[in-house]
N, C-alpha and C. Protein backbone atom coordinates (compact mmCIF):
# COMPACT_ATOMS: atom_id res chain seq x y z
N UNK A 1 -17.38 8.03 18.47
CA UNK A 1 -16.46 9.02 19.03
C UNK A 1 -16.49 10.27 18.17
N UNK A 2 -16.53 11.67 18.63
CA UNK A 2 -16.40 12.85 18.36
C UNK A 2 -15.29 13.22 18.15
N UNK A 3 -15.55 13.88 16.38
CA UNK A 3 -13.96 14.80 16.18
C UNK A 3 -13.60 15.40 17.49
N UNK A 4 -13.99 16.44 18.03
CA UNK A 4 -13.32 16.86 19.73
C UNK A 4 -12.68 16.06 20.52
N UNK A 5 -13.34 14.52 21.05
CA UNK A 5 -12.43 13.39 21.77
C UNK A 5 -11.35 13.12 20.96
N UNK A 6 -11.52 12.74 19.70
CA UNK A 6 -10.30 12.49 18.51
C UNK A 6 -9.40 13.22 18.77
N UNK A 7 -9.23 14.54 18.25
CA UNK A 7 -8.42 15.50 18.27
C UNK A 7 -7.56 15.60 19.47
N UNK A 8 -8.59 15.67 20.73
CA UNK A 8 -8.11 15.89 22.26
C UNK A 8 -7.22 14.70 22.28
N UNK A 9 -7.00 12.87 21.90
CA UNK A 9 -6.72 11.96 22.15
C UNK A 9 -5.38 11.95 21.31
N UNK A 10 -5.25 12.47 20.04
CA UNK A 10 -3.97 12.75 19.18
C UNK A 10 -3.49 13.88 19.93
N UNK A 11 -3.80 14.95 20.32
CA UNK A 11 -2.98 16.22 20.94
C UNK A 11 -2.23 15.47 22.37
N UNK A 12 -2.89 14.37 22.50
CA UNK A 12 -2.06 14.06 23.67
C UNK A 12 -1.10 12.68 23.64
N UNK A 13 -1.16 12.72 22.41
CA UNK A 13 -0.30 11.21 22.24
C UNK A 13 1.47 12.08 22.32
N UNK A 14 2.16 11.22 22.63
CA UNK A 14 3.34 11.34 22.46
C UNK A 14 4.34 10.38 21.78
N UNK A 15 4.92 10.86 20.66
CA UNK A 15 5.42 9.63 19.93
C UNK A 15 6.85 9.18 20.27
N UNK A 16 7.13 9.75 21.20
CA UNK A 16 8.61 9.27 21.87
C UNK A 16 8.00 8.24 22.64
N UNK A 17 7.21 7.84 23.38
CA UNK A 17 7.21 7.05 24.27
C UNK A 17 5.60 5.56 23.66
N UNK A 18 5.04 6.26 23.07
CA UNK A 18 3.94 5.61 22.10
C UNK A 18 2.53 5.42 23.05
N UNK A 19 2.64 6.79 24.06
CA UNK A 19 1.80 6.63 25.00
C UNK A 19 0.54 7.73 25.10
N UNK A 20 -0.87 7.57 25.52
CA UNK A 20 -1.13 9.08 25.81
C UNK A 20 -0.62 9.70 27.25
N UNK A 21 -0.45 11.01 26.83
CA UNK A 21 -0.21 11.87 28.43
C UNK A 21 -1.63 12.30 28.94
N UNK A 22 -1.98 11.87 29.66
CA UNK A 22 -3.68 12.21 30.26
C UNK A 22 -3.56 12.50 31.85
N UNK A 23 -4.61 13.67 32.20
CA UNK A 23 -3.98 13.94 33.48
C UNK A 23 -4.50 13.29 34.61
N UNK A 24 -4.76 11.77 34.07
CA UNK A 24 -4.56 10.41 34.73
C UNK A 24 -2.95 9.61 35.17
N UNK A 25 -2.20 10.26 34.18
CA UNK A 25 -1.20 9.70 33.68
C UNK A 25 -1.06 9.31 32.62
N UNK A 26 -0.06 8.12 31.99
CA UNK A 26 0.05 7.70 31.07
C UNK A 26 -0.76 6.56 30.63
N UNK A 27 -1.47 6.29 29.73
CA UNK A 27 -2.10 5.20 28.79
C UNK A 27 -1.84 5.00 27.66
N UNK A 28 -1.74 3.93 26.97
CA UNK A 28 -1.56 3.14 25.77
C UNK A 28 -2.39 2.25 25.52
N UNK A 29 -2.52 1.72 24.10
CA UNK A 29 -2.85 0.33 23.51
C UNK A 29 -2.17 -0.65 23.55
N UNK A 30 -2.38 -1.75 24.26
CA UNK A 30 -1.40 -2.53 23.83
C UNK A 30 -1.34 -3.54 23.01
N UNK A 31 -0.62 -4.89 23.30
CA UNK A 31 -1.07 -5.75 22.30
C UNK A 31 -1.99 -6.88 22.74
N UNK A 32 -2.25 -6.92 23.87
CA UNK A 32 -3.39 -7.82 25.10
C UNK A 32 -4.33 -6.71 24.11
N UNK A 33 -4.96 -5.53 24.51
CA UNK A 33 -6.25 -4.93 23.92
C UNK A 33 -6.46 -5.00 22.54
N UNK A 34 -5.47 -5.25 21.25
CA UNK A 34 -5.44 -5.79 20.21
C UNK A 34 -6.11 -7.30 20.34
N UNK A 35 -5.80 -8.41 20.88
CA UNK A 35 -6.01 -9.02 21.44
C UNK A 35 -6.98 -9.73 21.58
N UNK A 36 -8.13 -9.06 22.80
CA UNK A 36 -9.06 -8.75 23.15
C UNK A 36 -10.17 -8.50 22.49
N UNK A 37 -10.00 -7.43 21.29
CA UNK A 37 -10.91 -6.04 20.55
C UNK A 37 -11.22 -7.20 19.37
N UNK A 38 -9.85 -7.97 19.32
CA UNK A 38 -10.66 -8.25 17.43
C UNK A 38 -10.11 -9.66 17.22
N UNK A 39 -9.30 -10.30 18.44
CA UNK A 39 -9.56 -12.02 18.26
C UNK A 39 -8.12 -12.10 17.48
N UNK A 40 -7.03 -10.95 17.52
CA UNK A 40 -5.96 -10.79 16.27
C UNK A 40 -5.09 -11.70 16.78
N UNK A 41 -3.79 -12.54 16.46
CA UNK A 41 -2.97 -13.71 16.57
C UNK A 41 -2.00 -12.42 16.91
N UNK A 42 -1.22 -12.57 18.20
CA UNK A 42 0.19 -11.75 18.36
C UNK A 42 1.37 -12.45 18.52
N UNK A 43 1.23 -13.89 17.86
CA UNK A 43 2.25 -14.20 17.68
C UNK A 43 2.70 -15.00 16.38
N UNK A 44 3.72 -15.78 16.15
CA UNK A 44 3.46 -15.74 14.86
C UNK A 44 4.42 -15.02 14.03
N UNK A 45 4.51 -15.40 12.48
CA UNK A 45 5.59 -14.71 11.61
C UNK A 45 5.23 -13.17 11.81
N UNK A 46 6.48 -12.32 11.11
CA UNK A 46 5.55 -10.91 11.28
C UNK A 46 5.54 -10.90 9.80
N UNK A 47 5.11 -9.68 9.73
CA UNK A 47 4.02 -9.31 8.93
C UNK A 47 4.95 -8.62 7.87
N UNK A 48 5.37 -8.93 6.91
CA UNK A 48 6.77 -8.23 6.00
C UNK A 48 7.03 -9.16 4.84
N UNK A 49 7.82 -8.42 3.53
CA UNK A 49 7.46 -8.58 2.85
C UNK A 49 8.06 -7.88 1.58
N UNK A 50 8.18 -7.89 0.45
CA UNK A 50 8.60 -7.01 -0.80
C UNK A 50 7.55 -7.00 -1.50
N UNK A 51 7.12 -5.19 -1.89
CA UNK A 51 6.24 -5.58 -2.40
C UNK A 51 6.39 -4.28 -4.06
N UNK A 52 5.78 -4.62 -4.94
CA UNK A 52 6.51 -4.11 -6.25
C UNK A 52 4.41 -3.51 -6.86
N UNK A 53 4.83 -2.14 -7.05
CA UNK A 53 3.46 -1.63 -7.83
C UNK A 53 3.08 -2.21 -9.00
N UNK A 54 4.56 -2.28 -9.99
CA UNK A 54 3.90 -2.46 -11.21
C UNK A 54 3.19 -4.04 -11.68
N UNK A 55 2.13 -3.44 -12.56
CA UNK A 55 0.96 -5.12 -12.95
C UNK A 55 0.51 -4.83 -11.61
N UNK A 56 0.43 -3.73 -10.42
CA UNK A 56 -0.95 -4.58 -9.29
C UNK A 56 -2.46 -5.00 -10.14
N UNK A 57 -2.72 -4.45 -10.75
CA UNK A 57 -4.00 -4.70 -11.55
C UNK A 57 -3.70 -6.34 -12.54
N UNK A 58 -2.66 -6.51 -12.81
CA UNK A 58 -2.97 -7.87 -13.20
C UNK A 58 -3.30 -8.82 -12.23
N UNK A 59 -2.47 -8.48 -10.91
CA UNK A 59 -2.10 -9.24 -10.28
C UNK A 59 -3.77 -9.12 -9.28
N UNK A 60 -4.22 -8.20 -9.59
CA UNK A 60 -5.88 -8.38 -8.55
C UNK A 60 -6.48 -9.36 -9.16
N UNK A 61 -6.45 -9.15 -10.89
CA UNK A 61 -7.21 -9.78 -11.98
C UNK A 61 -6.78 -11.52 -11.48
N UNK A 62 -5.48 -11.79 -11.62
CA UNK A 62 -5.33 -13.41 -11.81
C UNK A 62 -5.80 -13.73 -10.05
N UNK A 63 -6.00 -12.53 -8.88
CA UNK A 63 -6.48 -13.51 -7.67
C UNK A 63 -7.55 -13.60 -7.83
N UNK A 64 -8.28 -12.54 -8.35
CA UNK A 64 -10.37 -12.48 -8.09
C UNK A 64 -10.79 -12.93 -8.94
N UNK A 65 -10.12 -12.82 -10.53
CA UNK A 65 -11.08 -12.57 -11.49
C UNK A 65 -11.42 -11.71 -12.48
N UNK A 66 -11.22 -10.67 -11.70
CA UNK A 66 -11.58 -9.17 -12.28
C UNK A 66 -10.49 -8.28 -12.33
N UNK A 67 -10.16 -7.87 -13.96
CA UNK A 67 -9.74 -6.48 -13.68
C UNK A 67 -9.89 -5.09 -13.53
N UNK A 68 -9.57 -4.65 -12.15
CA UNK A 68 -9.61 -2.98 -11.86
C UNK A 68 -9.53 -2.24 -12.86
N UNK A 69 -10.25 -1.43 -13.67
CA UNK A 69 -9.91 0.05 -14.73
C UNK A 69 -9.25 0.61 -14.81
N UNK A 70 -8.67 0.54 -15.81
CA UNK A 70 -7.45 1.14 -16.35
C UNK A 70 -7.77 2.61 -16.44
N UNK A 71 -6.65 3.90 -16.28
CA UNK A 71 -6.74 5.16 -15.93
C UNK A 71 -6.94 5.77 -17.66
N UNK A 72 -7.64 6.30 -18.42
CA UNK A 72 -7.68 7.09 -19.54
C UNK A 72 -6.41 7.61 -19.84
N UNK A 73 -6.26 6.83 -21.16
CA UNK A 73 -5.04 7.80 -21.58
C UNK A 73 -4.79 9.11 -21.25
N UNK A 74 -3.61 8.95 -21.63
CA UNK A 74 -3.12 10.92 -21.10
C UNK A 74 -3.52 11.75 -19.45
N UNK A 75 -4.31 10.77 -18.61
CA UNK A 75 -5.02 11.05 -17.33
C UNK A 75 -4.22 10.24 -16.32
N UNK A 76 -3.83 11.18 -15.61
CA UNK A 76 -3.40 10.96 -14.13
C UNK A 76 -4.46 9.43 -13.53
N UNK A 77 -3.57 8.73 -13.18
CA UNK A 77 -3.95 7.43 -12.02
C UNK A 77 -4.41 8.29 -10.79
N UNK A 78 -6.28 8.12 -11.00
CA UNK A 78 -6.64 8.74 -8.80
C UNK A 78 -6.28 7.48 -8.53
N UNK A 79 -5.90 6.29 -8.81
CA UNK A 79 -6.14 5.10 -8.14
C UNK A 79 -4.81 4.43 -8.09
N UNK A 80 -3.86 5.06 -7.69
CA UNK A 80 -2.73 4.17 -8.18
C UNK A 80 -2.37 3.33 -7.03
N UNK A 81 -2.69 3.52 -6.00
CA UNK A 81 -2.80 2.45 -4.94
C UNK A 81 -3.46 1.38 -4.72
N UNK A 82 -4.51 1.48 -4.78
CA UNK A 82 -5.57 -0.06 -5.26
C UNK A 82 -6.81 0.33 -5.83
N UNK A 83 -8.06 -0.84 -5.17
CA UNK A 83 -9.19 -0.13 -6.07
C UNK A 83 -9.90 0.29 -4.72
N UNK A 84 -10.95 1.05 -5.26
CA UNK A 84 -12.10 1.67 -4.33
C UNK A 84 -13.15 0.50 -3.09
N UNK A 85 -13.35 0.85 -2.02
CA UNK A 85 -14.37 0.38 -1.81
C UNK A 85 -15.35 0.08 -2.50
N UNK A 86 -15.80 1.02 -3.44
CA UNK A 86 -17.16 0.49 -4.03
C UNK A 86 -17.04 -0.53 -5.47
N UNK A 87 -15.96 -0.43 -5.46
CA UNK A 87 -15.62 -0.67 -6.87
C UNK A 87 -14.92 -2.54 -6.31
N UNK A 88 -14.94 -2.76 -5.15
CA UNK A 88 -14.53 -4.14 -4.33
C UNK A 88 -16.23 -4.76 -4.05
N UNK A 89 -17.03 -3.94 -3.43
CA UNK A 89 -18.37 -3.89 -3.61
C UNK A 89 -19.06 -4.51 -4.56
N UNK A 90 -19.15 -3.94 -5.85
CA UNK A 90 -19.58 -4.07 -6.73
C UNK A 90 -19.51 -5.41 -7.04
N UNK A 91 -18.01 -6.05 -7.20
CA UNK A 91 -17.78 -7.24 -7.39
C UNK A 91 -18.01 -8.27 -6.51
N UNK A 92 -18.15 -8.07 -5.19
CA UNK A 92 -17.93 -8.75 -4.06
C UNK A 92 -18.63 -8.94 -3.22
N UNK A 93 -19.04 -7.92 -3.40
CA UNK A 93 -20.49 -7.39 -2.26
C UNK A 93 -21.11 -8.38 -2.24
N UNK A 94 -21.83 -9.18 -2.94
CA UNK A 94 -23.04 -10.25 -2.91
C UNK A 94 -22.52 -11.90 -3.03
N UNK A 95 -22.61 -12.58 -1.69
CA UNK A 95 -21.78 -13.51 -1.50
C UNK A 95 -22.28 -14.50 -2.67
N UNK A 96 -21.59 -15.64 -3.33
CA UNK A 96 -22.05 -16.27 -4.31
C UNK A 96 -22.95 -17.42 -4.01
N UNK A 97 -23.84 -17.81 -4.96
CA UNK A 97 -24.75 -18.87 -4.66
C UNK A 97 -24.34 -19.89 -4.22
N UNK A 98 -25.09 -20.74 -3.47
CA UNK A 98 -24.77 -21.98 -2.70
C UNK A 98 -23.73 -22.98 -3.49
N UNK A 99 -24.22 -23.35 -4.87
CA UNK A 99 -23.92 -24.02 -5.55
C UNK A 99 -22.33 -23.65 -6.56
N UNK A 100 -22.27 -22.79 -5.83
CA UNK A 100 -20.83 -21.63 -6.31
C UNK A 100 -19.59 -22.70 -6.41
N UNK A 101 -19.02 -23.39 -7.51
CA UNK A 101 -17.72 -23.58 -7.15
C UNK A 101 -16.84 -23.23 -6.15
N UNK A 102 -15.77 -24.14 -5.69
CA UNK A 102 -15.23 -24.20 -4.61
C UNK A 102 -13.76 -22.99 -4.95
N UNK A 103 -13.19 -22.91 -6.17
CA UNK A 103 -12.83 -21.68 -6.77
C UNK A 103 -13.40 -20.10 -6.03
N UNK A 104 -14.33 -19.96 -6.80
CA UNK A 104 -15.31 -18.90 -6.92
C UNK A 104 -15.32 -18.36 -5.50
N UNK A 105 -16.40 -19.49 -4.38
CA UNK A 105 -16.35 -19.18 -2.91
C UNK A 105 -14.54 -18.57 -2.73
N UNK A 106 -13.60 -19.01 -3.18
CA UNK A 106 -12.06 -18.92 -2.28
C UNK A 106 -12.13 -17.35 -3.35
N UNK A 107 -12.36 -16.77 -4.20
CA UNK A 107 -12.24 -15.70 -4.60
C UNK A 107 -13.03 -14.59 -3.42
N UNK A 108 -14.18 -15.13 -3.33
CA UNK A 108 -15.21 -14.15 -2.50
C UNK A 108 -14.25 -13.87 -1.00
N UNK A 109 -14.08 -14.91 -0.38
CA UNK A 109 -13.38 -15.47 0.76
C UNK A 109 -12.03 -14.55 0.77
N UNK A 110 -11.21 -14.37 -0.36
CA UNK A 110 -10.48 -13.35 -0.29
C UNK A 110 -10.34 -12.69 -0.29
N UNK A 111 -11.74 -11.59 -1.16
CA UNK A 111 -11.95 -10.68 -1.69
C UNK A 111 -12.52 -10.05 -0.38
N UNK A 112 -13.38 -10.77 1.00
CA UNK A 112 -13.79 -9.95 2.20
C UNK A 112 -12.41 -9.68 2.72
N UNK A 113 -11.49 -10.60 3.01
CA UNK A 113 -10.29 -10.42 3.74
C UNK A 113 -9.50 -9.50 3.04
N UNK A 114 -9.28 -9.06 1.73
CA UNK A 114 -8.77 -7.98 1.53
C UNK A 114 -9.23 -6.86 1.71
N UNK A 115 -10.43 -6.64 2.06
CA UNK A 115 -11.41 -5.65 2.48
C UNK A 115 -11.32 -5.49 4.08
N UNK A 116 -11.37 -6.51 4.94
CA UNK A 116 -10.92 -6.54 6.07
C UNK A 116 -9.16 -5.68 6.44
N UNK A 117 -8.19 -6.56 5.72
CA UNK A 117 -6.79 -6.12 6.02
C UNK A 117 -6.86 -4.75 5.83
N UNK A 118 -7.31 -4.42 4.50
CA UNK A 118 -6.72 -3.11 3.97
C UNK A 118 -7.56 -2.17 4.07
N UNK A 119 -8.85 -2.66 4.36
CA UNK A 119 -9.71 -1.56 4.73
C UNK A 119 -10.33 -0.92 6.39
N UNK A 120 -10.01 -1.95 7.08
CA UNK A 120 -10.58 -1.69 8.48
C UNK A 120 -9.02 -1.91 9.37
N UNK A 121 -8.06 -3.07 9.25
CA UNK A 121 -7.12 -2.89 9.95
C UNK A 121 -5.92 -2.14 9.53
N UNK A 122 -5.70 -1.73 8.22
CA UNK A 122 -4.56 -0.89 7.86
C UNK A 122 -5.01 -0.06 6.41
N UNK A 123 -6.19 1.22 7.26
CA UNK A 123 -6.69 1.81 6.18
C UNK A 123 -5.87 2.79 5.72
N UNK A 124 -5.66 3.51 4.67
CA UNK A 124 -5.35 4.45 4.18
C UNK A 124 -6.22 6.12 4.47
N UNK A 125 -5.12 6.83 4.11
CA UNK A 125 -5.56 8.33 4.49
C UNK A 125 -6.79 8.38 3.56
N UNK A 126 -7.40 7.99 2.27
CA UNK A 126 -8.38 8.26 1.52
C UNK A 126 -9.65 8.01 2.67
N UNK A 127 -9.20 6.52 3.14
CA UNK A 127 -10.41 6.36 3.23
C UNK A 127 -11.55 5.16 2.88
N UNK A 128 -11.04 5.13 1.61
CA UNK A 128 -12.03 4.01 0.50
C UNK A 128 -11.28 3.37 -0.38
N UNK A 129 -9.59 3.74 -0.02
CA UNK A 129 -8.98 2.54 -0.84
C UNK A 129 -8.73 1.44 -0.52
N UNK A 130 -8.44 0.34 -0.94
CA UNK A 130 -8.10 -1.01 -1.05
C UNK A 130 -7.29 -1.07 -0.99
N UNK A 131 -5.52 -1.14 -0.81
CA UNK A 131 -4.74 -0.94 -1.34
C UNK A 131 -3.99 -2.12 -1.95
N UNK A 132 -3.02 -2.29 -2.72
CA UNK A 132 -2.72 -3.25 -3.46
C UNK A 132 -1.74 -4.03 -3.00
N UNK A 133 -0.84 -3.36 -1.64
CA UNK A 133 0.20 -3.87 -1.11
C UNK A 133 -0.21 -4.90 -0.22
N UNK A 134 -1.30 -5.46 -0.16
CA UNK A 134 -1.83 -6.63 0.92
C UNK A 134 -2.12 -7.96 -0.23
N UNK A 135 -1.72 -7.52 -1.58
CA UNK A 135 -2.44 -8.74 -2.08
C UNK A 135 -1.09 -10.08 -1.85
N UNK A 136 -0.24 -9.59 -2.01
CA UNK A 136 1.01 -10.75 -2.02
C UNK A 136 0.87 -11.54 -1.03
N UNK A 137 0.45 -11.29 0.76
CA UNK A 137 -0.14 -11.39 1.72
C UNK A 137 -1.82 -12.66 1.42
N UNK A 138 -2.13 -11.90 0.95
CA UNK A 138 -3.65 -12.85 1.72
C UNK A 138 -3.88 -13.54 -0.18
N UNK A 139 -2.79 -13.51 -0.82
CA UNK A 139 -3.02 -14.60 -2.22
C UNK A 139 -2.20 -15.35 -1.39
N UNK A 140 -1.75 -16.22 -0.73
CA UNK A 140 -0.96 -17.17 0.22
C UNK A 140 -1.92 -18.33 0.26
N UNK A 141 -1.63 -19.35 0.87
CA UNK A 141 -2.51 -20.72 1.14
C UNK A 141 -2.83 -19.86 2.76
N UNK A 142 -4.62 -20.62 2.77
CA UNK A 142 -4.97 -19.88 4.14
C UNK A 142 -4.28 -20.36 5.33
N UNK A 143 -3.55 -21.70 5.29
CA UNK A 143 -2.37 -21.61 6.59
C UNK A 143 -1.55 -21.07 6.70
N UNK A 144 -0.74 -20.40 5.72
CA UNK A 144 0.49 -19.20 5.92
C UNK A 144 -0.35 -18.14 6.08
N UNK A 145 -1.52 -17.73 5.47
CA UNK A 145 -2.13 -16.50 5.99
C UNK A 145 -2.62 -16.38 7.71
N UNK A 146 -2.96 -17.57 8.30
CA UNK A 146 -3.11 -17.26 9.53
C UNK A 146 -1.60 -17.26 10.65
N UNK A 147 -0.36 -17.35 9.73
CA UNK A 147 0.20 -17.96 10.74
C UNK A 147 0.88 -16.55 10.95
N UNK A 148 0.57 -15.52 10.27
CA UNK A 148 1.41 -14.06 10.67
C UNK A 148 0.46 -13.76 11.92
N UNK A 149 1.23 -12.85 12.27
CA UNK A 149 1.07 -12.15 13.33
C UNK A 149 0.36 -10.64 13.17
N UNK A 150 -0.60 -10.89 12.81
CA UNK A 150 -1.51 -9.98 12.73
C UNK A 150 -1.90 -8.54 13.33
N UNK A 151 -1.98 -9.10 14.94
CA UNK A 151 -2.07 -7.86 16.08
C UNK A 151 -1.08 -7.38 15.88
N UNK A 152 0.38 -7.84 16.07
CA UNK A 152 1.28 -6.70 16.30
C UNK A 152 1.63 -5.84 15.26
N UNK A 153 1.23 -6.46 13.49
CA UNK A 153 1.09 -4.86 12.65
C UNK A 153 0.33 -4.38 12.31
N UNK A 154 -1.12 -4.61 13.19
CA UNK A 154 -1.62 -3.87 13.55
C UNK A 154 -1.64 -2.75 14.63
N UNK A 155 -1.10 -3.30 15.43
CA UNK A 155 -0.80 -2.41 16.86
C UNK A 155 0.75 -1.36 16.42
N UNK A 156 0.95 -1.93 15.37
CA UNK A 156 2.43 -1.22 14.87
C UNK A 156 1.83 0.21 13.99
N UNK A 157 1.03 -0.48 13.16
CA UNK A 157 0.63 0.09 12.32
C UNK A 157 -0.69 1.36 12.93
N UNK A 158 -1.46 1.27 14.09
CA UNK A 158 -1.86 1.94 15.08
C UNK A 158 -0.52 3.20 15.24
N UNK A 159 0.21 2.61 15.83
CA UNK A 159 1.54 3.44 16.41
C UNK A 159 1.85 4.81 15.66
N UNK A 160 1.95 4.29 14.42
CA UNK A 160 2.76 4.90 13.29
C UNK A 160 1.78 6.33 12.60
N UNK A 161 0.41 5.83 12.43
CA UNK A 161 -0.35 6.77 12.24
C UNK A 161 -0.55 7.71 13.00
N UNK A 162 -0.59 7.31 14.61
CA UNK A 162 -0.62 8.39 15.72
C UNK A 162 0.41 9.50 16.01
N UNK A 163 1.57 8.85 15.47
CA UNK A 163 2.39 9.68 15.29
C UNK A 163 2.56 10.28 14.18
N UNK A 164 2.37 10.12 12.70
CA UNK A 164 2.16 11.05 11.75
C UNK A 164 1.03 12.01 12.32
N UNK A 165 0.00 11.96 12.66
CA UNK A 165 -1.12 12.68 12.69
C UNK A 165 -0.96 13.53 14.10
N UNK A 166 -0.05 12.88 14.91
CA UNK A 166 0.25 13.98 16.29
C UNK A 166 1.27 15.33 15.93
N UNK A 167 2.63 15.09 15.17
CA UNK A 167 3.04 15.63 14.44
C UNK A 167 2.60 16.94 13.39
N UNK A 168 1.44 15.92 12.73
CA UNK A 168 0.73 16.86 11.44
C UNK A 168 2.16 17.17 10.78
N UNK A 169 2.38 15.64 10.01
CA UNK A 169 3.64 16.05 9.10
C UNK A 169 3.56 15.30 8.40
N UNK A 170 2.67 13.97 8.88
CA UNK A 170 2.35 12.55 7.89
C UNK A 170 1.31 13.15 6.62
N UNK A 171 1.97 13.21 5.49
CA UNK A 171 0.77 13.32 4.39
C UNK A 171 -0.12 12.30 3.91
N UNK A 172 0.47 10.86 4.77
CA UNK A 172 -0.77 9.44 4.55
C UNK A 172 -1.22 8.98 6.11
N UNK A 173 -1.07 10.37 7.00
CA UNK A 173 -1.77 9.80 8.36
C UNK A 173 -2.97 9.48 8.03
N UNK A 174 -3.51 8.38 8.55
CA UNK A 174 -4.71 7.99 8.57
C UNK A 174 -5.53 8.08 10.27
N UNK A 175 -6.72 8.60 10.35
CA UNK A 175 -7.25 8.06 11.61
C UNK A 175 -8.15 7.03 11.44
N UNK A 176 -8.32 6.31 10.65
CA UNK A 176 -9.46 5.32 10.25
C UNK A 176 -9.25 4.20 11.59
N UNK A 177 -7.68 4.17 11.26
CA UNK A 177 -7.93 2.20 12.18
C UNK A 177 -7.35 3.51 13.65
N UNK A 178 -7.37 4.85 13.58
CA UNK A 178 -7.69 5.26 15.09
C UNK A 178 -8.86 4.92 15.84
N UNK A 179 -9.82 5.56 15.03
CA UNK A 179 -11.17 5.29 15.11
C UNK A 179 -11.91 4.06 15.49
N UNK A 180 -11.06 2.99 14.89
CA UNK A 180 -11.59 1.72 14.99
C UNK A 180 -11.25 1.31 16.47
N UNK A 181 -10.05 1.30 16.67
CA UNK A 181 -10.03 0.71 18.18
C UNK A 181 -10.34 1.82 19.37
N UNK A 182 -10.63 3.45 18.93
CA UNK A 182 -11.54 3.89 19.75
C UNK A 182 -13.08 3.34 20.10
N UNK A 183 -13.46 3.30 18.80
CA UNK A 183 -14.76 2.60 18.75
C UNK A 183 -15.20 1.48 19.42
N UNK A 184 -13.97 0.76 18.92
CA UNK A 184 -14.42 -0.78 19.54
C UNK A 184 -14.18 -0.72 21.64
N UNK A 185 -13.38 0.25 22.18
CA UNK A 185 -13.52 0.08 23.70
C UNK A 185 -12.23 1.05 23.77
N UNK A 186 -11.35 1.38 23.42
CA UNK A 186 -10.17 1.84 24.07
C UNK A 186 -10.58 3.01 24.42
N UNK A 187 -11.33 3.78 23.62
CA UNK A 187 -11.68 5.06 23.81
C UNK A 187 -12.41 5.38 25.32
N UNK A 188 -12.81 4.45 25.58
CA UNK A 188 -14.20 4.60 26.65
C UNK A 188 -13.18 4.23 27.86
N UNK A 189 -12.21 3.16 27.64
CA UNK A 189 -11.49 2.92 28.79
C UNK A 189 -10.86 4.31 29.13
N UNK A 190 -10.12 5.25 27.95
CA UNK A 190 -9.45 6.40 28.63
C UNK A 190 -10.31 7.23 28.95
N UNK A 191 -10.70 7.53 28.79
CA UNK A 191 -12.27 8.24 29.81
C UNK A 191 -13.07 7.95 30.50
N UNK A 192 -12.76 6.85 31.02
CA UNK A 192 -13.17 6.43 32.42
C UNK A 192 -11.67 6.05 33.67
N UNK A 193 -11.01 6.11 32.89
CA UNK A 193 -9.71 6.76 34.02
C UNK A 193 -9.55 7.76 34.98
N UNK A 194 -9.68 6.33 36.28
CA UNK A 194 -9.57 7.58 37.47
C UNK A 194 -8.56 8.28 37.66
N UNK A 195 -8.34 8.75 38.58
CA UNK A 195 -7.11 9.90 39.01
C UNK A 195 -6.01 8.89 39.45
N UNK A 196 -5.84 7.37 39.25
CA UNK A 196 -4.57 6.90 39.40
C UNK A 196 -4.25 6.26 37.80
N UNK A 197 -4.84 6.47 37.26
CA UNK A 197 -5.34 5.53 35.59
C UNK A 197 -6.05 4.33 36.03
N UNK A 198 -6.53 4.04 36.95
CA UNK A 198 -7.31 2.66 36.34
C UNK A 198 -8.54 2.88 36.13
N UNK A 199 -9.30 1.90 35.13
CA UNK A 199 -10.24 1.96 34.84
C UNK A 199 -11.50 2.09 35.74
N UNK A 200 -12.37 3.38 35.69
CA UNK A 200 -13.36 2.51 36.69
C UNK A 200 -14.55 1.59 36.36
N UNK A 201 -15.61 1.51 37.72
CA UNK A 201 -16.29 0.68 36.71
C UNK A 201 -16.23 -1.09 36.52
């Protein structure tokens, strides 16, 4: 999808109603196309939580293994939200050998899913952060981790950005996870909306 469709698709969102205005009519995402797009659970605990900054870096260290870099004295934190894509990469990137402790694999195993949560379904305005507020979340036993409800804060969390960024008032709008469920089909469905909204085709 093209910055131009982007732009055109936020200029027409409306955040009173959480819909686009298209001169089809009205369209939305819902939580069936959440659903659909990425296999997400919409039902289920939700997705909430207390979550506290200080020690996130210990607290990456005692789930993975590794601790994130500490900021140079006297120097401003760029990272005070989590760590970098590449810097999750680095460590993670290369799945472990066959013979990998059953430990080790559940580090790797977490270490994609925090890359998943925080990077593709609830990215940040950077871009390439990780962020640290998902670790309390997916350090859980993997049956409480599947039993949230996934789609709907995602589809929440969809919502919320569209409206910072329709606005232009959000200083952490993100379009990343816009992008994503343009990408994956929504986009193509609103532009193939006939003159009553349904899809054609």
């Amino acid at each position: 999808m093209d910055n131009a469709a982007l732009t055109a698709l936020i200029d027409r969102w409306r955040p009173e109603t959480h819909t686009f205005h298209l001169p089809a009519g009205e369209m939305t995402i819902t939580l069936q196309d959440v659903a659909m797009l990425f296999g997400l659970r919409i039902d289920g605990r939700a997705v909430t939580g207390s979550i506290c900054p200080n020690g996130w870096r210990d607290r990456v260290e005692l789930l993975f293994g590794v601790h994130p870099p500490e900021p140079p004295e006297d120097t401003k934190d760029k990272k005070p939200t989590g760590v970098t894509s590449a810097w999750l990469s680095d460590h993670f990137g290369t799945p472990p050998p066959a013979h990998a402790p059953e430990g080790v694999v559940a580090r790797f195993a977490r270490a994609w899913l925090w890359q998943l949560v925080a990077g593709f379904l609830f990215p940040d305005s950077s871009g390439n952060t990780i962020s640290w507020m998902w670790i309390e979340l997916i350090g859980q036993e993997w049956d409480n981790i599947d039993s949230f409800s996934w789609g709907n804060a995602a589809l929440g969390w969809l919502y919320r950005q569209m409206c910072d960024a329709c606005r232009r008032s959000g200083d952490n709008a993100s379009l990343g996870v816009v992008l994503t469920f343009c990408n994956c089909g929504c986009g193509s469905a609103f532009l193939l909306a006939g003159p009553r909204g349904i899809v054609l085709g």
